[in-house]
Protein backbone atom coordinates (compact mmCIF):
# COMPACT_ATOMS: atom_id res chain seq x y z
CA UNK A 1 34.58 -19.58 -18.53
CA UNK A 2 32.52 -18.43 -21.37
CA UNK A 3 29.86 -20.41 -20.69
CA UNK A 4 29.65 -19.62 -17.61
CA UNK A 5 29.69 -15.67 -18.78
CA UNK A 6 26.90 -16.39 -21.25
CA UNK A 7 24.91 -17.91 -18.51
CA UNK A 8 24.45 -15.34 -16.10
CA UNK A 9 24.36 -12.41 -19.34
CA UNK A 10 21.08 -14.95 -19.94
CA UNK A 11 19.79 -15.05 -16.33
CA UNK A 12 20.72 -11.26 -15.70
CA UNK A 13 18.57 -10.24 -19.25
CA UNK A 14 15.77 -12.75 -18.11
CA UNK A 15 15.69 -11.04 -14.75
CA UNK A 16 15.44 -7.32 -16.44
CA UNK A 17 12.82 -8.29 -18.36
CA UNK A 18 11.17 -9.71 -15.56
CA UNK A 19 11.76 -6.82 -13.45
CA UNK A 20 10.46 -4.49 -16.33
CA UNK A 21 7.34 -6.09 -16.37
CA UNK A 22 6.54 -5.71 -13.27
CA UNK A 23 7.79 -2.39 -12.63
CA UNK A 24 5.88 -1.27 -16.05
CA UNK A 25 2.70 -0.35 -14.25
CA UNK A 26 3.64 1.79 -11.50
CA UNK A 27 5.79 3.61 -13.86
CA UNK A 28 2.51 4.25 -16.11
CA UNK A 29 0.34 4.87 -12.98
CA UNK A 30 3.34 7.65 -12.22
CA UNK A 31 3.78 8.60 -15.55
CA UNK A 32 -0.24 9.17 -16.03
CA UNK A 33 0.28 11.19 -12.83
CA UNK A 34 2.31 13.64 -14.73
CA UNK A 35 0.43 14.31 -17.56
CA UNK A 36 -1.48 16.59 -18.91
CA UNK A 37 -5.02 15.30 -19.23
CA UNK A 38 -5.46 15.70 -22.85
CA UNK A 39 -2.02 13.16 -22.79
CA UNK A 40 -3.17 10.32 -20.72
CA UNK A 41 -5.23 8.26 -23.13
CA UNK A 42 -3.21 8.14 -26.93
CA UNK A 43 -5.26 9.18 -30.10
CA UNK A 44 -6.18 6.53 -32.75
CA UNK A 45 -3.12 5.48 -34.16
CA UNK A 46 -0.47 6.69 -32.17
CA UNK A 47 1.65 4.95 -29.74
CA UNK A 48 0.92 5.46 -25.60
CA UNK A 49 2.54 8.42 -24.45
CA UNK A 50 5.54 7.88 -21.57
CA UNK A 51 7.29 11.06 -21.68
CA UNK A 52 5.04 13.13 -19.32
CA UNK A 53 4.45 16.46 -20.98
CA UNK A 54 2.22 19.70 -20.03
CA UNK A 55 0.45 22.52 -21.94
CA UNK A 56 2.30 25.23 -23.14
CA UNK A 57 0.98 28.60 -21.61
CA UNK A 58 0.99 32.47 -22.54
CA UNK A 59 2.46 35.32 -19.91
CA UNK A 60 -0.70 34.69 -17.76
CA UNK A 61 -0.21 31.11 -17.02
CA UNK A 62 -3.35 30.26 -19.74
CA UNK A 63 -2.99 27.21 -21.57
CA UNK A 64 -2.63 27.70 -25.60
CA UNK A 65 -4.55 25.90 -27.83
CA UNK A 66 -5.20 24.91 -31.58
CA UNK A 67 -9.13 24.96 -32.85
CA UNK A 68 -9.68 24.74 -36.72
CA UNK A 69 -5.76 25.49 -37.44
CA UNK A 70 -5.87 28.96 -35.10
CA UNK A 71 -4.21 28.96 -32.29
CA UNK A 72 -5.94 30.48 -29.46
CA UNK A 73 -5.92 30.58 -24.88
CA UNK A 74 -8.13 28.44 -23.23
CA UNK A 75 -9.97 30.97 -20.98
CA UNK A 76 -11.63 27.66 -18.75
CA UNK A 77 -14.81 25.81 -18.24
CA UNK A 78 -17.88 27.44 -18.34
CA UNK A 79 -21.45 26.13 -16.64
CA UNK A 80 -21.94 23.83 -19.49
CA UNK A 81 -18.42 22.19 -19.13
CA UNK A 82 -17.34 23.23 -22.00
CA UNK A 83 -13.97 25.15 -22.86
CA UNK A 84 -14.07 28.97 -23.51
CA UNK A 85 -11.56 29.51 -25.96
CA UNK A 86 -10.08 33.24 -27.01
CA UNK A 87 -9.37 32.68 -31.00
CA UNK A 88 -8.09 35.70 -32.93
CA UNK A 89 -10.20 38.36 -30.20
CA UNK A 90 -13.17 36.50 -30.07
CA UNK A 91 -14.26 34.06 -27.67
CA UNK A 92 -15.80 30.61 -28.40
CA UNK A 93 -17.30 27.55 -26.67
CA UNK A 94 -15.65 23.89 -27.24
CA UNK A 95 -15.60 20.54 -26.16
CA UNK A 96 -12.16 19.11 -24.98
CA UNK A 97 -12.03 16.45 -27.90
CA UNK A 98 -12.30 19.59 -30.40
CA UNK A 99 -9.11 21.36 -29.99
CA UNK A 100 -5.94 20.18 -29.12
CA UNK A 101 -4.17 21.63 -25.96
CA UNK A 102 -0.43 22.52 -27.19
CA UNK A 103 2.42 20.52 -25.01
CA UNK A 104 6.10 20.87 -23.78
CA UNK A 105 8.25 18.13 -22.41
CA UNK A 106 7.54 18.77 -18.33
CA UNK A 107 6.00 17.52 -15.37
CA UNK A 108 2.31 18.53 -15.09
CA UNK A 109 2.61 18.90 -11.27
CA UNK A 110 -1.62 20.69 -10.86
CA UNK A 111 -2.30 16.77 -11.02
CA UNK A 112 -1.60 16.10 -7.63
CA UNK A 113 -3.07 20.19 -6.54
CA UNK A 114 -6.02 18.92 -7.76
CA UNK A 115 -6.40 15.60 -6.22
CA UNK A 116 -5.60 17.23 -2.43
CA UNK A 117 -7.76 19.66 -3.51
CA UNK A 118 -10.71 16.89 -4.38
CA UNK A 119 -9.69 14.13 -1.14
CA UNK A 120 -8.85 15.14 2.16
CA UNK A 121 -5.70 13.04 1.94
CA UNK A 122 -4.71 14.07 5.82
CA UNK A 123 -7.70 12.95 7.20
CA UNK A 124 -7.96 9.96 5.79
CA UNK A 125 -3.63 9.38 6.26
CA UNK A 126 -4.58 9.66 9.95
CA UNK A 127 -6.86 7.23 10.02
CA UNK A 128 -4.98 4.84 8.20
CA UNK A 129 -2.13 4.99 10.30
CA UNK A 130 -3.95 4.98 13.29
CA UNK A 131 -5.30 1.62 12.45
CA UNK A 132 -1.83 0.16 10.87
CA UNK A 133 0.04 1.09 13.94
CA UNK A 134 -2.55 -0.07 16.90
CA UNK A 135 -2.66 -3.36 14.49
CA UNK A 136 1.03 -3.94 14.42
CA UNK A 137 1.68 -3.40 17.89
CA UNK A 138 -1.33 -5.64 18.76
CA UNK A 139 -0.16 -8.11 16.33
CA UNK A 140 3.07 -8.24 17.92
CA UNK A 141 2.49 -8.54 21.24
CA UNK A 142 -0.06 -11.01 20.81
CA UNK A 143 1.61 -13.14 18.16
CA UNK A 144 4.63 -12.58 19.76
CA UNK A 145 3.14 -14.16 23.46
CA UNK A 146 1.84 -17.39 21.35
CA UNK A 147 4.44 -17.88 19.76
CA UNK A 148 6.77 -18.02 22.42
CA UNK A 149 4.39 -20.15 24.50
CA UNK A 150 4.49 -23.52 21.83
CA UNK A 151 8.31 -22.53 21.11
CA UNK A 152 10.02 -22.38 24.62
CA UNK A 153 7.37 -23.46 26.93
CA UNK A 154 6.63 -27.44 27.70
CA UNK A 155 2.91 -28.37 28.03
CA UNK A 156 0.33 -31.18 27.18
CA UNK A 157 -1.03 -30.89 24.17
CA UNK A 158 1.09 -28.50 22.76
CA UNK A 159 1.57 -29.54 19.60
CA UNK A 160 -2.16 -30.51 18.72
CA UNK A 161 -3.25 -26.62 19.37
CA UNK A 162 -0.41 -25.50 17.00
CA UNK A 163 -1.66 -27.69 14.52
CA UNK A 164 -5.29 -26.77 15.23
CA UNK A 165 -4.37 -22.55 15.14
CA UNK A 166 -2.46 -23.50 11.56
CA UNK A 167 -5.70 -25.21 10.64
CA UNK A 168 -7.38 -21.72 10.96
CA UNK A 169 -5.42 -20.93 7.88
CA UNK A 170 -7.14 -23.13 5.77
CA UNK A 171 -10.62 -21.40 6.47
CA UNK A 172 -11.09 -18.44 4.26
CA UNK A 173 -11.78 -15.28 5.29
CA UNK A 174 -14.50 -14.91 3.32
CA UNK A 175 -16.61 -17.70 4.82
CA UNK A 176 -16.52 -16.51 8.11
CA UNK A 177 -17.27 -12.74 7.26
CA UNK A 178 -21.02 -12.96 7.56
CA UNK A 179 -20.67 -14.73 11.08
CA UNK A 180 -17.82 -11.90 12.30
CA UNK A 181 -20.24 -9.19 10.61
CA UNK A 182 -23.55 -10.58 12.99
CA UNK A 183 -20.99 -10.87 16.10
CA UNK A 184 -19.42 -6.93 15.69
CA UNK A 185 -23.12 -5.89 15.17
CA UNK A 186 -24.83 -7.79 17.83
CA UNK A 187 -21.86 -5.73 20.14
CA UNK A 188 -22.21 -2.66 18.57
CA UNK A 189 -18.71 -2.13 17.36
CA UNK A 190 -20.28 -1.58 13.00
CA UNK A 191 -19.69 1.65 12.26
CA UNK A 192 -16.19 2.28 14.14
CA UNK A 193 -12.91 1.11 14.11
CA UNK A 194 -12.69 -2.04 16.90
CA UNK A 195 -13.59 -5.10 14.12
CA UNK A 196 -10.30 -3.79 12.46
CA UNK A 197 -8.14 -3.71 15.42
CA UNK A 198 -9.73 -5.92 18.36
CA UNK A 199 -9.00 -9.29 16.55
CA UNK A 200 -5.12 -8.45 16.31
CA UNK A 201 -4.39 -8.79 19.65
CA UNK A 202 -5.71 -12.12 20.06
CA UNK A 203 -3.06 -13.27 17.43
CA UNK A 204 -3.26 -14.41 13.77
CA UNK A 205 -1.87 -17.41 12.76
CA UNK A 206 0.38 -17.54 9.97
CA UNK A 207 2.39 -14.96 12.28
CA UNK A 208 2.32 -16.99 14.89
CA UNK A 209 3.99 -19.49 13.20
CA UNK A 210 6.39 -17.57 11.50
CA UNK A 211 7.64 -16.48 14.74
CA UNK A 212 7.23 -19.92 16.87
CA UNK A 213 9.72 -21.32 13.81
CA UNK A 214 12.13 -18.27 14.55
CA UNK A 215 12.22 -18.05 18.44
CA UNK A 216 13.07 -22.56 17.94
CA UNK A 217 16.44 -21.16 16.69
CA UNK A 218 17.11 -19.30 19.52
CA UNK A 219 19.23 -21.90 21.45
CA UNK A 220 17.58 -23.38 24.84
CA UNK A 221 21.14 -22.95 26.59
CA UNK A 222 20.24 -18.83 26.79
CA UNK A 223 16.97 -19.56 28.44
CA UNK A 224 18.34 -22.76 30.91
CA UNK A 225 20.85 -19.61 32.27
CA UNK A 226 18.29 -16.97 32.60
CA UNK A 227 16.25 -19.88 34.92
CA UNK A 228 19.47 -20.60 36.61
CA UNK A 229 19.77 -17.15 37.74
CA UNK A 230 16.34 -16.83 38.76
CA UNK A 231 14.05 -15.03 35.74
CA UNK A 232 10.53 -16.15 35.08
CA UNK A 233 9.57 -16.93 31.84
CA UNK A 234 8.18 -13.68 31.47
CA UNK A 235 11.59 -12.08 31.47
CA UNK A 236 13.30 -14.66 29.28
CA UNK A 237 10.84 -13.67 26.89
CA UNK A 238 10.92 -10.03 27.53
CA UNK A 239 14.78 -9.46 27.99
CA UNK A 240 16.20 -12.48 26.35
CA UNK A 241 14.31 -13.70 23.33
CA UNK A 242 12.56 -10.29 21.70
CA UNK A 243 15.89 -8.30 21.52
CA UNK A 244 17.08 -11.55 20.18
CA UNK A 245 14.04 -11.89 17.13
CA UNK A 246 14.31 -8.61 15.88
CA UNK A 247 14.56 -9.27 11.92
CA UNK A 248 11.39 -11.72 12.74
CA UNK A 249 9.53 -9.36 14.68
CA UNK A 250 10.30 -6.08 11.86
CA UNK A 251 9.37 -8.86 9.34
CA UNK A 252 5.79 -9.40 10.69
CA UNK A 253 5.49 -5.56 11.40
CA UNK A 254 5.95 -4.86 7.84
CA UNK A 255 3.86 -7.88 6.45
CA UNK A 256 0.83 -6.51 9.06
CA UNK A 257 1.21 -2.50 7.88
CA UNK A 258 1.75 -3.53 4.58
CA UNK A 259 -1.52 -5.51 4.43
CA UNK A 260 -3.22 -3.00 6.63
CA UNK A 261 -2.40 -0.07 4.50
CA UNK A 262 -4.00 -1.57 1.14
CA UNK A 263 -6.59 -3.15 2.98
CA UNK A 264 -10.19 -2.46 1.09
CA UNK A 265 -12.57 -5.09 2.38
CA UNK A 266 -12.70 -4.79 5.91
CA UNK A 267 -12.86 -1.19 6.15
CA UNK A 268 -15.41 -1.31 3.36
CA UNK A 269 -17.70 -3.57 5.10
CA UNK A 270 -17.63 -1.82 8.73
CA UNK A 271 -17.07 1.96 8.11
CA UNK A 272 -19.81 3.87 7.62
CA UNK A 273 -18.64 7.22 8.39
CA UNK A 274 -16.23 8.93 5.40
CA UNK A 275 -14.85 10.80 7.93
CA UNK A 276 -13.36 7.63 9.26
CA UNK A 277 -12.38 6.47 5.31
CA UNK A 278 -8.82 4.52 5.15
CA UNK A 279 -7.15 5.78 2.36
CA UNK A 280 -7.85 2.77 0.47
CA UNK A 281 -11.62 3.37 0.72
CA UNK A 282 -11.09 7.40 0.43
CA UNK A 283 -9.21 6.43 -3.14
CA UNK A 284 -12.24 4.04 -3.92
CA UNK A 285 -15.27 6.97 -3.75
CA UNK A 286 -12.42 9.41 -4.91
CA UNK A 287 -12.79 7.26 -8.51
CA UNK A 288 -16.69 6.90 -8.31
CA UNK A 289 -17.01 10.74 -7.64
CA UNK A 290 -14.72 11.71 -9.92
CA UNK A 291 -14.64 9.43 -12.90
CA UNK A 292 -12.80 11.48 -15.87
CA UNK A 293 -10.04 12.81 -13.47
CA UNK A 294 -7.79 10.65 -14.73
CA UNK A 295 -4.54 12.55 -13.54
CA UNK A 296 -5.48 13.84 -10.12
CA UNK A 297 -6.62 10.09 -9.80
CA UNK A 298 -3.25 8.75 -10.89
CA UNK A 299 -1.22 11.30 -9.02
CA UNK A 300 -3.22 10.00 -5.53
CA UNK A 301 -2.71 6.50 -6.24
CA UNK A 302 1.04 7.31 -6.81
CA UNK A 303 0.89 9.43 -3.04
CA UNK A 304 -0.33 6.24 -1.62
CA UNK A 305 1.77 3.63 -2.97
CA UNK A 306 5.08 5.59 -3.01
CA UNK A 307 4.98 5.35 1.06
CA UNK A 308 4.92 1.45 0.86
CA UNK A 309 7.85 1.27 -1.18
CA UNK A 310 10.32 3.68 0.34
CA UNK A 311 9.27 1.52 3.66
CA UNK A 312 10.25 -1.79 1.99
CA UNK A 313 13.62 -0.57 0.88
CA UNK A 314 14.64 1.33 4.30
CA UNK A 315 13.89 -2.55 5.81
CA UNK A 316 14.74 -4.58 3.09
CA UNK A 317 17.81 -6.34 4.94
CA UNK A 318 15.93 -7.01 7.73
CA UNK A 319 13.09 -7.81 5.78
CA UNK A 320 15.04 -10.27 3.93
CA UNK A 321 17.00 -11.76 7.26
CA UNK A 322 13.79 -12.37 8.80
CA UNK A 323 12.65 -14.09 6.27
CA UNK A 324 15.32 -16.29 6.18
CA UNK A 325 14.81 -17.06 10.29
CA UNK A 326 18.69 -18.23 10.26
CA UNK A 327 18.46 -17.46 13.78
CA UNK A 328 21.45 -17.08 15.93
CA UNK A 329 24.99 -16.73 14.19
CA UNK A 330 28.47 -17.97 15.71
């Protein structure tokens, strides 16, 4: 019995550490988000910061200061970008790395002001789940179609195309992005957003197969009735065999938004216009244009990724039973 005990205290510590590992980066990125921005990078010798704290500020909401052992208000940035600083009744112009911004434990919430204030995060949501949601549903009803076909449906030759739409898989993407660049040009579809939604509804292949292996649990006896009593295989498949493959049909929804939503390369390569930006891309130029906003940077990376997870948790169990493709029960 104590063995046993001192086994799973073992596996459970293993599995914390684990867990904190992995979990350690998001917490900075959300940490960094909550900073103040003379707090997100430590000073020579002293540890990284993960307490997020904010500047201290007088009756007027200005942020105090110490320069040369005074303690003064930072009045803002001039022209120059430097700080005009109000020391003792006189005013003074500093860089940030000479004087020290005063702090208080707290959340430094202007982070994310700033960052909606630099990105048009709305715009740019829209888009994204414009093109997550037409991708899903045309992932699942095309997937969904194929799938069913080599599962429940008898024809010559059946298995040799399943084996030659799995052998799609082992082509990468990247070798066959120059040819599918030349093809959406020669059409005219660079520059909008049909190369990132078209192809889904002529199926993708690893979802094909996860649901082909689901709808073979689904037991033949349920669609030998539904002929019996006259439906096509249309309706078996419409009224019989989707209400049936929910968990495996929520499982490939989330696995397409999922990848959607952090997708970077193919909107990268056929959007041209920003106002058509994904928010992957919009987070992309949002870095390049604004390369020493650290926080506001943080705090919209932490807007984009929080979204993803509360999704994953809301359909973990079905997430997890679709996975699983135990099929029917009882």
């Amino acid at each position: 019995m104590a063995n046993k005990l001192s086994k799973q205290i073992v596996i459970y510590a293993l599995l914390l550490a684990l867990s904190a590992v992995f979990i350690s980066p998001f917490m900075w990125m959300l940490s960094t988000s909550l900073k103040h921005e003379s707090r997100i990078f430590p000073r020579p010798g002293e540890p990284p910061q993960w307490i997020p704290t904010t500047a201290r500020v007088d009756a007027e909401g200005r942020p105090i200061v110490s320069y040369e052992g005074k303690r003064g208000i930072d009045l803002g940035r001039d022209e120059t970008g430097r700080h005009t600083l109000l020391i003792d009744g006189e005013t003074t112009a500093a860089w940030t790395e000479e004087f020290d911004v005063l702090q208080r434990v707290g959340l430094h919430w202007q982070n994310y002001a700033q960052a909606f204030q630099m990105m048009n995060f709305l715009r740019n949501l829209r888009n994204t789940l414009f093109v997550c949601v037409t991708v899903v549903l045309g992932t699942l009803v095309s997937c969904s179609l194929v799938a069913y076909s080599f599962a429940r449906i008898p024809w010559r030759g059946r298995n040799v195309a399943f084996v030659m739409v799995l052998a799609t898989m082992m082509l990468p993407y990247q070798v066959a992005l120059i040819p599918l660049f030349a093809m959406y040009r020669e059409l005219g579809w660079v520059g909008t957003f049909k190369p990132l939604i078209v192809p889904a509804f002529f199926g993708t292949p690893f979802y094909i197969f996860l649901l082909r292996q689901f709808f073979l649990g689904v037991p033949q006896d349920l669609s030998a009735s539904a002929r019996i009593d006259g439906c096509n295989e249309f309706g078996i498949y419409f009224f019989i065999i989707l209400p049936l493959s929910k968990p495996a049909l929520a499982t490939t929804a989330l696995f397409m938004f999922l990848f959607q939503w952090a997708d970077f390369l193919n909107p990268l390569v056929y959007l041209q216009d920003d106002r058509q930006y994904t928010l992957a891309i919009a987070l992309q130029q949002f870095q390049s244009q604004h390369e020493s906003a650290w926080g506001p940077l943080m705090a919209m990376s932490t807007v984009i990724t929080i979204p993803i997870i509360v999704l994953f948790f809301l359909t973990q169990r079905t997430f997890i039973q679709g996975i699983t493709m135990t099929g029917l029960k009882g």
